[in-house]
Protein backbone atom coordinates (compact mmCIF):
# COMPACT_ATOMS: atom_id res chain seq x y z
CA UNK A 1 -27.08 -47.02 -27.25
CA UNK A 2 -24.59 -47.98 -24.59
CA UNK A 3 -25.68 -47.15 -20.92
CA UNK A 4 -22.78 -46.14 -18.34
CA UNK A 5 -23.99 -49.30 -16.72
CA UNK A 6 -22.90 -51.34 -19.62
CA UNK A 7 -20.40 -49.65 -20.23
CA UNK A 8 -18.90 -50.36 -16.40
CA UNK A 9 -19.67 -54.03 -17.02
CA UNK A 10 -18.00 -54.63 -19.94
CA UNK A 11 -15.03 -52.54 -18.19
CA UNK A 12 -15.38 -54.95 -15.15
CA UNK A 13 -15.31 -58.06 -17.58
CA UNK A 14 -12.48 -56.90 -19.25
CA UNK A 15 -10.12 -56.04 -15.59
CA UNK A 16 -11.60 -59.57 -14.15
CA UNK A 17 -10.27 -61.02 -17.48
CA UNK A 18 -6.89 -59.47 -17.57
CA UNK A 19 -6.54 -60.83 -13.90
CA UNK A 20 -6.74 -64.29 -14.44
CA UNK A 21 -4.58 -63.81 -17.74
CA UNK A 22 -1.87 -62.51 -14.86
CA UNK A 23 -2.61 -65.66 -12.35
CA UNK A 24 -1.90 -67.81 -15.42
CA UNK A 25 1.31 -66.13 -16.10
CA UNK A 26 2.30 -65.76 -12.41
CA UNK A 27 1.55 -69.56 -11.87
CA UNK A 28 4.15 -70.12 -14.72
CA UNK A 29 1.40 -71.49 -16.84
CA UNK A 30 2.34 -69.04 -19.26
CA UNK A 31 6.23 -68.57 -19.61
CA UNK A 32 8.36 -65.19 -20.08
CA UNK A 33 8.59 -64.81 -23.94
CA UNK A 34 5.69 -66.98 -24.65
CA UNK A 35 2.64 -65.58 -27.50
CA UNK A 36 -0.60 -65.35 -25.64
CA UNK A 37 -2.73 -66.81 -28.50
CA UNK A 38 -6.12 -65.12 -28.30
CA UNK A 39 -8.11 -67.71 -29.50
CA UNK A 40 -7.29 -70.07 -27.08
CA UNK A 41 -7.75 -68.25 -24.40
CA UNK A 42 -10.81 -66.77 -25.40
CA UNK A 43 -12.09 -70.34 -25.81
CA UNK A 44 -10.91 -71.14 -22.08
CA UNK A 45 -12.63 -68.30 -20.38
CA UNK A 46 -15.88 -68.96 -22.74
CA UNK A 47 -15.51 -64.89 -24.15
CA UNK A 48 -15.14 -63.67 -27.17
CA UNK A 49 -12.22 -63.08 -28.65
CA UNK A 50 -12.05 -59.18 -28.75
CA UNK A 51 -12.45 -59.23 -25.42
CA UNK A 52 -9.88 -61.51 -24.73
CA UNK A 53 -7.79 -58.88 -26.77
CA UNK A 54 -8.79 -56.05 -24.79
CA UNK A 55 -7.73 -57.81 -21.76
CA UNK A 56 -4.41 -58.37 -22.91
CA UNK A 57 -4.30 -54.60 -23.40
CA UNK A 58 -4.80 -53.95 -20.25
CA UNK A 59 -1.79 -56.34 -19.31
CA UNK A 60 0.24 -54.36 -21.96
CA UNK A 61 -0.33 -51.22 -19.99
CA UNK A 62 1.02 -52.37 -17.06
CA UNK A 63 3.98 -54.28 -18.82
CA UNK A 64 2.91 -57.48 -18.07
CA UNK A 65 3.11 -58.28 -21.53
CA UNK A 66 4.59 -56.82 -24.80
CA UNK A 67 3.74 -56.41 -28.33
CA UNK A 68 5.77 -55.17 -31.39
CA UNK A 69 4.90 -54.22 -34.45
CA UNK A 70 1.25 -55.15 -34.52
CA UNK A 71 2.18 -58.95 -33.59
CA UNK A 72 0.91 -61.14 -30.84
CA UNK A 73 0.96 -60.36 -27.41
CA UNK A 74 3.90 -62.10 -25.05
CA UNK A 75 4.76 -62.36 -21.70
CA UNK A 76 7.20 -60.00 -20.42
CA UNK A 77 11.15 -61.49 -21.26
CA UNK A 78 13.78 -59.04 -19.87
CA UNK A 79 17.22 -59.47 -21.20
CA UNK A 80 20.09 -59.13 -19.39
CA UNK A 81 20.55 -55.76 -20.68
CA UNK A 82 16.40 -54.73 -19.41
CA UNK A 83 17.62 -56.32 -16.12
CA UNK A 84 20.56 -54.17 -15.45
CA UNK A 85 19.39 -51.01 -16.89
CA UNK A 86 16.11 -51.22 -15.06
CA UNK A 87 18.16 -51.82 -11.96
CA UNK A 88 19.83 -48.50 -12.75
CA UNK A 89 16.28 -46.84 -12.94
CA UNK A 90 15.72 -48.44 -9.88
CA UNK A 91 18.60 -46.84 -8.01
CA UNK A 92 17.82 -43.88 -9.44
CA UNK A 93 13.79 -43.25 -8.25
CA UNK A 94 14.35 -45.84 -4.81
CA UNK A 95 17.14 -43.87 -4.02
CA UNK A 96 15.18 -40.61 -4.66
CA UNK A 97 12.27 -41.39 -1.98
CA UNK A 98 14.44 -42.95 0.61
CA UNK A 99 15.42 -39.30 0.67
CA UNK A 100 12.36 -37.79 0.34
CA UNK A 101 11.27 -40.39 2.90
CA UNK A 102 13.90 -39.47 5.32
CA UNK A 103 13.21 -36.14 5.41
CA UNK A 104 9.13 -36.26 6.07
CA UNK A 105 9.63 -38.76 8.54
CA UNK A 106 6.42 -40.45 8.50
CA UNK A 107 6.16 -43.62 10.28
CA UNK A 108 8.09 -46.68 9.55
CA UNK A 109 6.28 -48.81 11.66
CA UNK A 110 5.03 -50.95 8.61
CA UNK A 111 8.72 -50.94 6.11
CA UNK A 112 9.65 -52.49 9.35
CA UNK A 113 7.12 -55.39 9.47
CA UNK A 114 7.61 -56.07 6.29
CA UNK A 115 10.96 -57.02 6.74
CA UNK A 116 10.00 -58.62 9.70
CA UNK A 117 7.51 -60.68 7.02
CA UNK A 118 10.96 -61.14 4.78
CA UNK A 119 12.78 -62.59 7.68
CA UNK A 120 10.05 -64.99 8.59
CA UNK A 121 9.16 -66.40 4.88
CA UNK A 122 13.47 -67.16 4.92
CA UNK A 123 12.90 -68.92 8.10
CA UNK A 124 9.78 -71.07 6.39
CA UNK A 125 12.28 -71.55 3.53
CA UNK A 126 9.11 -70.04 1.27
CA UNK A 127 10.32 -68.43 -1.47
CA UNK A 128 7.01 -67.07 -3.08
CA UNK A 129 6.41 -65.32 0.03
CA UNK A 130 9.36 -63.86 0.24
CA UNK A 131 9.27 -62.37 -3.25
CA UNK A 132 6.26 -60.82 -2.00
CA UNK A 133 7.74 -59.14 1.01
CA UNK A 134 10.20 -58.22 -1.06
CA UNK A 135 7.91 -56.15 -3.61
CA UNK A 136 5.97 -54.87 -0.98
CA UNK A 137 9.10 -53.58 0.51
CA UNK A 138 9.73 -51.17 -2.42
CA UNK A 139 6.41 -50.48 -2.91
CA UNK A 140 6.13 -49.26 0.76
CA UNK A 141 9.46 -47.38 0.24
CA UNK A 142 8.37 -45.35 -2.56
CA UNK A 143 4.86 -44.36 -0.92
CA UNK A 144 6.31 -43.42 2.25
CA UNK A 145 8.23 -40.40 -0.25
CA UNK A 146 4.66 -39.10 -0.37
CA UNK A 147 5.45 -38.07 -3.92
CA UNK A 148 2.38 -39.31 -6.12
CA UNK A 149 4.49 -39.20 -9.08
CA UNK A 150 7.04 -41.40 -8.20
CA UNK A 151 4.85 -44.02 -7.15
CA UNK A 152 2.77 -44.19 -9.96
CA UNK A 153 6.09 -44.23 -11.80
CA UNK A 154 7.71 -47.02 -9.58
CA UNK A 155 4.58 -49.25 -9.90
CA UNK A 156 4.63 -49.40 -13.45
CA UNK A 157 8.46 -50.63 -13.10
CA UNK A 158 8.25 -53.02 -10.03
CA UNK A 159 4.99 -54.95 -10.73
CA UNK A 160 6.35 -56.64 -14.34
CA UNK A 161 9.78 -56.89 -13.37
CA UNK A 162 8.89 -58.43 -10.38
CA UNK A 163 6.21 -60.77 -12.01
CA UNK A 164 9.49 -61.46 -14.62
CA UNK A 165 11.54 -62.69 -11.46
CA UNK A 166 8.51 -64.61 -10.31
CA UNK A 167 8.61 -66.47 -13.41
CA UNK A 168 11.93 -66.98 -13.19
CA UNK A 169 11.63 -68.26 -9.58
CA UNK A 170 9.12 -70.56 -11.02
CA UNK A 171 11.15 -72.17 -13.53
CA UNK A 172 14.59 -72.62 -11.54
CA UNK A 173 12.76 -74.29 -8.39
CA UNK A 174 14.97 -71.70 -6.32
CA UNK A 175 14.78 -71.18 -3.06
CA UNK A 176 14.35 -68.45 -0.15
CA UNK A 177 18.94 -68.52 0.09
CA UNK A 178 19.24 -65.91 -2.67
CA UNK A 179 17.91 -63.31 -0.48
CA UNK A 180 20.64 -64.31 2.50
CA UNK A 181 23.00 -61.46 1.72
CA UNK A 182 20.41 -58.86 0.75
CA UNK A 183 18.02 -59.61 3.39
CA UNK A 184 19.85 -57.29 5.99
CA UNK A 185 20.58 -54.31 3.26
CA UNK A 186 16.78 -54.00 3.65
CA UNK A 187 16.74 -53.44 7.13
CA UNK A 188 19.86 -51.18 7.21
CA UNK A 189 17.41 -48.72 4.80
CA UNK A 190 14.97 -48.66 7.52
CA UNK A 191 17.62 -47.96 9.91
CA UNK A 192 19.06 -44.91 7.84
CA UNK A 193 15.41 -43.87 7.07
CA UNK A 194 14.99 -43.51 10.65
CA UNK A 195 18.07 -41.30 11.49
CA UNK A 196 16.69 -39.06 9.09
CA UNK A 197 19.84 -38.50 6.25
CA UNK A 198 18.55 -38.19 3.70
CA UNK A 199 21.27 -38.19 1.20
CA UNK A 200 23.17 -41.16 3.59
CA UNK A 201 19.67 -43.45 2.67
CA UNK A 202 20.19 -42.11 -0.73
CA UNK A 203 23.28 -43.52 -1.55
CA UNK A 204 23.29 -46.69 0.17
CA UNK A 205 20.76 -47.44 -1.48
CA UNK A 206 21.59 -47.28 -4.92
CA UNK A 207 24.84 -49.37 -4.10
CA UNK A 208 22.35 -51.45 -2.40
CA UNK A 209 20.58 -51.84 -6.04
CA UNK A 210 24.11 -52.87 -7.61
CA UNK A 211 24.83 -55.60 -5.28
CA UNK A 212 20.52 -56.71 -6.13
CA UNK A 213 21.28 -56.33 -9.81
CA UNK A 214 23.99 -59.09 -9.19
CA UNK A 215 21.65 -61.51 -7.24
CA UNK A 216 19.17 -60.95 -9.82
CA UNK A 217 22.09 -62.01 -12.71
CA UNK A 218 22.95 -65.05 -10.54
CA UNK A 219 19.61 -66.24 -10.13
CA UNK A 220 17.68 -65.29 -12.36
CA UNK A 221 18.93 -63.91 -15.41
CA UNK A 222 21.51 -66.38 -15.75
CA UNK A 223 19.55 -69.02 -15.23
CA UNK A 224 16.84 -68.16 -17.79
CA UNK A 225 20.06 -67.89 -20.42
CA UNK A 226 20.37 -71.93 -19.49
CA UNK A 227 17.14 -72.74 -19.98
């Protein structure tokens, strides 16, 4: 019989396993779209397959990767549709806890190093860096709303879409210039966080989030279409 030992083991293989799955598919190894065939990989890692697939599972649940209809596991592929409705979701719960942020008021001090962080990987021209700034950036935003919900519910959107853009990123040799325009929109949020207006933060940025949904086209999206 199973002891809760083994039983946190084989749950440790299994996270430590689904990890390096993600470093191969944020190192572009494995490509948006692409079948993650078990076998193989089990073989690479020296595991057995089943474990492999339980890995992938966990990927799955945090929309790393996709399956449909009882078919192979692939690496997350947003069309252009997924891109601009998720940036409409987006709008929608960002927009949400930069009001709920504005009105608690807790302290800013580290939304505003990371765009201090954003404005220093531009300088270095590094573009992986600034990626992620940028995620942490809307990661920090929807903590500092202090509603658990939303975060839980924003981390399940950012981390894949962001790994998507990553992979994009990856594939189009782009550099740090994309971000030129929206660079500053980040630090006007902080600004209107600060004053406290709630619904003023709200709005701006959600027409911040159409003006990122149109990078994102540009330089991402459109580019994968080319490919």
């Amino acid at each position: 019989m199973p002891t809760p030992s083994s039983h946190a083991s084989e749950g440790l293989v299994k996270k430590t396993l689904a990890e390096k799955l993600l470093a191969e598919i944020m190192n572009g190894t494995l490509s948006p779209g692409e079948r993650i065939i078990e076998g193989r990989w089990a073989q690479h890692f020296g595991v057995a397959q089943g474990t492999i697939r339980e890995a992938i599972n966990l990927l799955e649940r945090d929309g790393f990767v996709a399956k449909e209809g009882g078919r192979s596991a692939r690496v997350v592929n947003l069309t252009e549709k997924d891109v601009v409705q998720l940036y409409q979701m987006r709008g929608a719960v960002e927009g949400l806890a930069a009001n709920l942020a504005a009105q608690v008021q807790p302290d800013f001090s580290n939304l505003q190093s990371i765009v201090d962080g954003m404005r220093r990987a531009a300088k270095a021209k590094s573009a992986p860096n600034m990626l992620d700034w940028d995620l942490k950036f809307h990661l920090e935003l929807c903590s500092l709303s202090r509603n658990k919900h939303l975060v839980d519910y924003a981390q399940r959107m950012l981390m894949p879409f962001f790994a998507f853009v990553r992979l994009r990123m990856i594939a189009g040799g782009r550099g740090t210039s994309v971000w030129d325009k929206d660079l500053e929109s980040h630090q006007r949020i902080v600004d209107l966080l600060r004053e406290g207006d709630g619904e003023m933060a709200e709005q701006y940025v959600k027409k911040a989030m159409v003006r990122f949904s149109k990078t994102a086209y540009d330089n991402w999206v459109a580019h994968g279409k080319k490919s």
